[in-house]
C-alpha atoms as a PDB file:
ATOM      1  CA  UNK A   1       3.926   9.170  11.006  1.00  0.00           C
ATOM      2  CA  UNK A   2       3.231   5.994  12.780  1.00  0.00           C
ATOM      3  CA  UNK A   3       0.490   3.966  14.067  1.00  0.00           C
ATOM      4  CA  UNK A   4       1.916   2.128  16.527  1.00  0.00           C
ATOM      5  CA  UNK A   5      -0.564   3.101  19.860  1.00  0.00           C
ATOM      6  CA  UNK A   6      -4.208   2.451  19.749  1.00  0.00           C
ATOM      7  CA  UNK A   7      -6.141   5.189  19.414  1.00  0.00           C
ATOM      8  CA  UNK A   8      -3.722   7.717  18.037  1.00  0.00           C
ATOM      9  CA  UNK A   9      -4.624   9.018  15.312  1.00  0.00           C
ATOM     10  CA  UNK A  10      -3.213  10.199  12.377  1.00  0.00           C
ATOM     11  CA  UNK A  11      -5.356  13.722  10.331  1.00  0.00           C
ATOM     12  CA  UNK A  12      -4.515  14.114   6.650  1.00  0.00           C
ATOM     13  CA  UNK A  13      -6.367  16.909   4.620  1.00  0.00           C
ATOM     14  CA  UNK A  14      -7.994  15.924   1.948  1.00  0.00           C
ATOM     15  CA  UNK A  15      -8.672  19.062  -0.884  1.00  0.00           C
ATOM     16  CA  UNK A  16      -6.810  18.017  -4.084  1.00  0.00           C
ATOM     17  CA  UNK A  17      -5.404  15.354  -6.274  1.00  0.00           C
ATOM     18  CA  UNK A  18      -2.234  15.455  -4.474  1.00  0.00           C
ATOM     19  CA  UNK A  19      -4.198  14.797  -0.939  1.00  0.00           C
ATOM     20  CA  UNK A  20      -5.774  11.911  -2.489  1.00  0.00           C
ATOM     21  CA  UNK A  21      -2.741  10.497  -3.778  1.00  0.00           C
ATOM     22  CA  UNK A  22      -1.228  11.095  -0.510  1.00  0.00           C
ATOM     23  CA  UNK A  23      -4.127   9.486   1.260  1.00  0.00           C
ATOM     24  CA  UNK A  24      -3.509   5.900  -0.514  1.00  0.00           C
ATOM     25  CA  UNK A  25       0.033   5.929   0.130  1.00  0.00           C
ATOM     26  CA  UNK A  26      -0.594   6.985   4.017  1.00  0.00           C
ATOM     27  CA  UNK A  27      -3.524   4.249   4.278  1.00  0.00           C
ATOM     28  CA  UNK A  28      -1.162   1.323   1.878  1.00  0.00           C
ATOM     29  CA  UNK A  29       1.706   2.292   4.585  1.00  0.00           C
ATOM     30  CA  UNK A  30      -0.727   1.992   7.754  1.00  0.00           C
ATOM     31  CA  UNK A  31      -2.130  -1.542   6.459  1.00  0.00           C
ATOM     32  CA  UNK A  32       1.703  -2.944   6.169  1.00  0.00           C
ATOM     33  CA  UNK A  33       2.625  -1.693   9.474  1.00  0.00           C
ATOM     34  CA  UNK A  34      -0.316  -3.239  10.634  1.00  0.00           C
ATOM     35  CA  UNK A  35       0.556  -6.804   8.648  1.00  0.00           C
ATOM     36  CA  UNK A  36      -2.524  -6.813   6.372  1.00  0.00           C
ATOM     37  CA  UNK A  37      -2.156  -9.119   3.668  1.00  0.00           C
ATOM     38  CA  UNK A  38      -1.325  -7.451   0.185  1.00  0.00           C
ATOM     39  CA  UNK A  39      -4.770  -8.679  -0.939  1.00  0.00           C
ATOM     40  CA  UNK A  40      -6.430  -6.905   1.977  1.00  0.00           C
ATOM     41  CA  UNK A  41      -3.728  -3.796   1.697  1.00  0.00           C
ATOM     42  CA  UNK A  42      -4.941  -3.379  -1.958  1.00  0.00           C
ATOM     43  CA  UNK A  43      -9.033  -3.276  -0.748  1.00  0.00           C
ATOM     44  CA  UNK A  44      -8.183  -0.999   1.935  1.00  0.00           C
ATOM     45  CA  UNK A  45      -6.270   1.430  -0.470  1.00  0.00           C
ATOM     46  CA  UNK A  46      -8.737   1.127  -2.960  1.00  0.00           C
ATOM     47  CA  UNK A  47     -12.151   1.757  -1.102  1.00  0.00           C
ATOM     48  CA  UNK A  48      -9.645   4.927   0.490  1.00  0.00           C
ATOM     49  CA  UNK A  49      -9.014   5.742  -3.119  1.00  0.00           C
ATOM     50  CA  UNK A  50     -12.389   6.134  -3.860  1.00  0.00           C
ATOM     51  CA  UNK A  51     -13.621   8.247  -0.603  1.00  0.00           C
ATOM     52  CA  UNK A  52     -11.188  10.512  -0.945  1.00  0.00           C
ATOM     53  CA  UNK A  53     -11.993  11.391  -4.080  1.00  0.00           C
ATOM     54  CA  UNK A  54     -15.751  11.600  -3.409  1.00  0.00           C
ATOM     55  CA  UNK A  55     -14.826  13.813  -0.862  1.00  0.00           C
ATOM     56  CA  UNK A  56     -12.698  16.113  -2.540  1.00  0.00           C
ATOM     57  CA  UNK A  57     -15.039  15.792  -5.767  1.00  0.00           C
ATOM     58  CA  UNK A  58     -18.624  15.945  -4.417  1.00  0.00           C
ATOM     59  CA  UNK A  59     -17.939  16.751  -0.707  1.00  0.00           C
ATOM     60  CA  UNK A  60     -15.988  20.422  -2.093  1.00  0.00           C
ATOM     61  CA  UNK A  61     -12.358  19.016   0.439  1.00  0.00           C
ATOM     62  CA  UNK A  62     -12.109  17.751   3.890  1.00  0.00           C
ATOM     63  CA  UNK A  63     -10.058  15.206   5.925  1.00  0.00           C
ATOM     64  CA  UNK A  64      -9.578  11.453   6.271  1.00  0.00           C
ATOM     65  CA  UNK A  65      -8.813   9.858   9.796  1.00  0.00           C
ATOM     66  CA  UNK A  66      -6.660   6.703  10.418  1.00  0.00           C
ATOM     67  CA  UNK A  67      -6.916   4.924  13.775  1.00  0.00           C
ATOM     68  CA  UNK A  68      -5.200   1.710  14.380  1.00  0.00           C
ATOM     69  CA  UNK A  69      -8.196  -0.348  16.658  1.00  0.00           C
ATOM     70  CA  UNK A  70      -7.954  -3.738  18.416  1.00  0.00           C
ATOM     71  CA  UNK A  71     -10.389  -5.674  19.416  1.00  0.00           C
ATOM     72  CA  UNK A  72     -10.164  -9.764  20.731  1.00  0.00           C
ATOM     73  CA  UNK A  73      -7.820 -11.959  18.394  1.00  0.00           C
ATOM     74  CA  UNK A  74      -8.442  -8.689  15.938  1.00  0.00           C
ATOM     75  CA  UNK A  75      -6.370  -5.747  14.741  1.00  0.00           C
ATOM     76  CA  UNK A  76      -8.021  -3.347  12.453  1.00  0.00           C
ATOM     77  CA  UNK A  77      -7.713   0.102  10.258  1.00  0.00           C
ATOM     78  CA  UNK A  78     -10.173   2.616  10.419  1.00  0.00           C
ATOM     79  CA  UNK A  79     -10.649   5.265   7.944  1.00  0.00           C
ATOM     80  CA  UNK A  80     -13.313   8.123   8.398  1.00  0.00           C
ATOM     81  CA  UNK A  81     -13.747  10.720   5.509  1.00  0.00           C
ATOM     82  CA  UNK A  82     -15.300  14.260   6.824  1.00  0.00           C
ATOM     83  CA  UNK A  83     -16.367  16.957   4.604  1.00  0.00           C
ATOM     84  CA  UNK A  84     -18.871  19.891   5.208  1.00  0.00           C
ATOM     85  CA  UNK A  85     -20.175  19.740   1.599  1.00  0.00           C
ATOM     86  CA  UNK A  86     -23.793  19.969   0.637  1.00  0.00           C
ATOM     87  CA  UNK A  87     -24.834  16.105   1.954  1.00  0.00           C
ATOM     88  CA  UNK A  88     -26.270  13.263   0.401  1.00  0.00           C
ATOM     89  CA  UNK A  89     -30.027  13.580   0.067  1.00  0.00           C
ATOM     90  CA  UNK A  90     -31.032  10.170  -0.121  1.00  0.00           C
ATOM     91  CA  UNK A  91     -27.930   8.037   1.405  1.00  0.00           C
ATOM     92  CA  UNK A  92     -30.445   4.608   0.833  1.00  0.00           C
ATOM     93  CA  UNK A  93     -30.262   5.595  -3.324  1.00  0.00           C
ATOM     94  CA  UNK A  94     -26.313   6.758  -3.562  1.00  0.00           C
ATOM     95  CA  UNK A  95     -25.782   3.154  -1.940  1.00  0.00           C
ATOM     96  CA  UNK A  96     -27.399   0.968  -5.024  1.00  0.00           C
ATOM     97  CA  UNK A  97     -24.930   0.074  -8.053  1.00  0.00           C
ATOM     98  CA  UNK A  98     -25.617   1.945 -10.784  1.00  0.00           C
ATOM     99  CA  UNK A  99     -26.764   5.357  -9.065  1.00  0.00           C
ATOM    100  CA  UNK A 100     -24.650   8.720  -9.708  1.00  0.00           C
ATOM    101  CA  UNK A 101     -24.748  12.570  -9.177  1.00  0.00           C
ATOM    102  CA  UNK A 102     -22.118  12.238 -11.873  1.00  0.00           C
ATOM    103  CA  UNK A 103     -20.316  10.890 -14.890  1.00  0.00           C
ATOM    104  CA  UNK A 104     -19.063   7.648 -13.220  1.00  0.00           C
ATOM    105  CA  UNK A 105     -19.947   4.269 -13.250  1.00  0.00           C
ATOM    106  CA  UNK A 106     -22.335   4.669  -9.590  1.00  0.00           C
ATOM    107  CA  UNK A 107     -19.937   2.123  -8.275  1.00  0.00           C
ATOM    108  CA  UNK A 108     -17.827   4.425  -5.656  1.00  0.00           C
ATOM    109  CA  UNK A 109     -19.867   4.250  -2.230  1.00  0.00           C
ATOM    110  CA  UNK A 110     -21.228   0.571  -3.008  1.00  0.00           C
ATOM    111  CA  UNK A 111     -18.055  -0.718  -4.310  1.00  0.00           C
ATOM    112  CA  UNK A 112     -16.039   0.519  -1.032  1.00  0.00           C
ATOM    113  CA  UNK A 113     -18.258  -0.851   0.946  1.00  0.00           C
ATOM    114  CA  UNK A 114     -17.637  -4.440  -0.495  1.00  0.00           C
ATOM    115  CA  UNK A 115     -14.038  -3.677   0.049  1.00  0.00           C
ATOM    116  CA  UNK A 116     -13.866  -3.256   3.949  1.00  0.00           C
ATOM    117  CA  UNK A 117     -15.570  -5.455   7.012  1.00  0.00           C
ATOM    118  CA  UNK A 118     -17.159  -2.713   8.375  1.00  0.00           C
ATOM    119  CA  UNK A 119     -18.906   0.528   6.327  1.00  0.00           C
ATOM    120  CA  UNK A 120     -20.665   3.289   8.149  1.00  0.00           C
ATOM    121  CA  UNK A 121     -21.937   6.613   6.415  1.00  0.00           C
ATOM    122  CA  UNK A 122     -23.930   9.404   7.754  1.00  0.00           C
ATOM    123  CA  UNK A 123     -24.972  12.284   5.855  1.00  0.00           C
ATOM    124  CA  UNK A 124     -27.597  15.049   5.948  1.00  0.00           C
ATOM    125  CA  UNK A 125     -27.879  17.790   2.947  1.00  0.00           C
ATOM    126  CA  UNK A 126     -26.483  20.809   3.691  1.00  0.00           C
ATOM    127  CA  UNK A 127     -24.550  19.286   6.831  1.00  0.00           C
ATOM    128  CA  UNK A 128     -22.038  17.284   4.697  1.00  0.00           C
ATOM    129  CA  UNK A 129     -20.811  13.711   5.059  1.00  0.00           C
ATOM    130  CA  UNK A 130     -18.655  11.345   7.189  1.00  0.00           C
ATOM    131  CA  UNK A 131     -18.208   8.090   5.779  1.00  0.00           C
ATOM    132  CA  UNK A 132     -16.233   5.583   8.420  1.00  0.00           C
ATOM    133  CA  UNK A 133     -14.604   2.178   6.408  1.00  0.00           C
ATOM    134  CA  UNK A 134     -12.863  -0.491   8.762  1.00  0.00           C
ATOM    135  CA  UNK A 135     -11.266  -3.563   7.713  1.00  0.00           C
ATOM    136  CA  UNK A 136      -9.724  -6.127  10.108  1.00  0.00           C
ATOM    137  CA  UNK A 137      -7.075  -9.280  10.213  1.00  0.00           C
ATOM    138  CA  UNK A 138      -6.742 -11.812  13.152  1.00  0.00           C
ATOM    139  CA  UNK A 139      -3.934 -10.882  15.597  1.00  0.00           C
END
């Protein structure tokens, strides 16, 4: 799998540990092609490390989306995470530091979104979540 054209892109379920695994080596090998600095390489892999497992943890599986996107003097990844769990209930709450439905630290949707340029999430309960991360480097 490549990512060579802009706008193809590349589907990669997401409804174990071996999915999520898979989707940091898929997004790590996406970032390279694309020339992303290891520093920005390691925050793209990381905030994908995170909403993968949020969606295979809270979301009950889904699928993450990569799509190489250009824009003037810019060249960026984008990563969408789709499930059709239960939702968030309160997206404005799971955002602040601290907040958790579970054992963790509260640091998974707040902390990717420090990781990436661009953060988008949209989420209604019983609808499920997509959660779109984009991060870019000058051409």
């Amino acid at each position: 799998m490549t990512i060579a054209d802009v706008g193809a892109e590349l589907t990669l379920p997401l409804q174990g540990d071996q999915d999520i695994a898979g989707s940091r080596q898929l997004v790590r090998r996406l970032s390279q092609e694309l020339g992303f600095t290891l520093v920005e390489q390691t925050k793209l892999v990381t905030a994908t490390s995170e909403l993968a497992r949020n969606t295979v943890k809270y979301g009950g599986g889904g699928e993450m989306r990569a799509e190489r996107i250009v824009r003037p003097h810019q060249v960026g990844l984008k990563v969408t995470f789709v499930d059709q769990g239960p939702g968030i209930p309160d997206v404005e709450q799971a955002m602040v530091d601290g907040w958790t439905t579970g054992a963790g630290l509260g640091l998974g949707l707040s902390g990717a979104k420090r990781l990436v340029n661009e953060f988008e999430i949209e989420s209604r309960p019983g609808e499920g979540t997509r959660v779109t991360i984009t991060r870019w480097r000058a051409a």
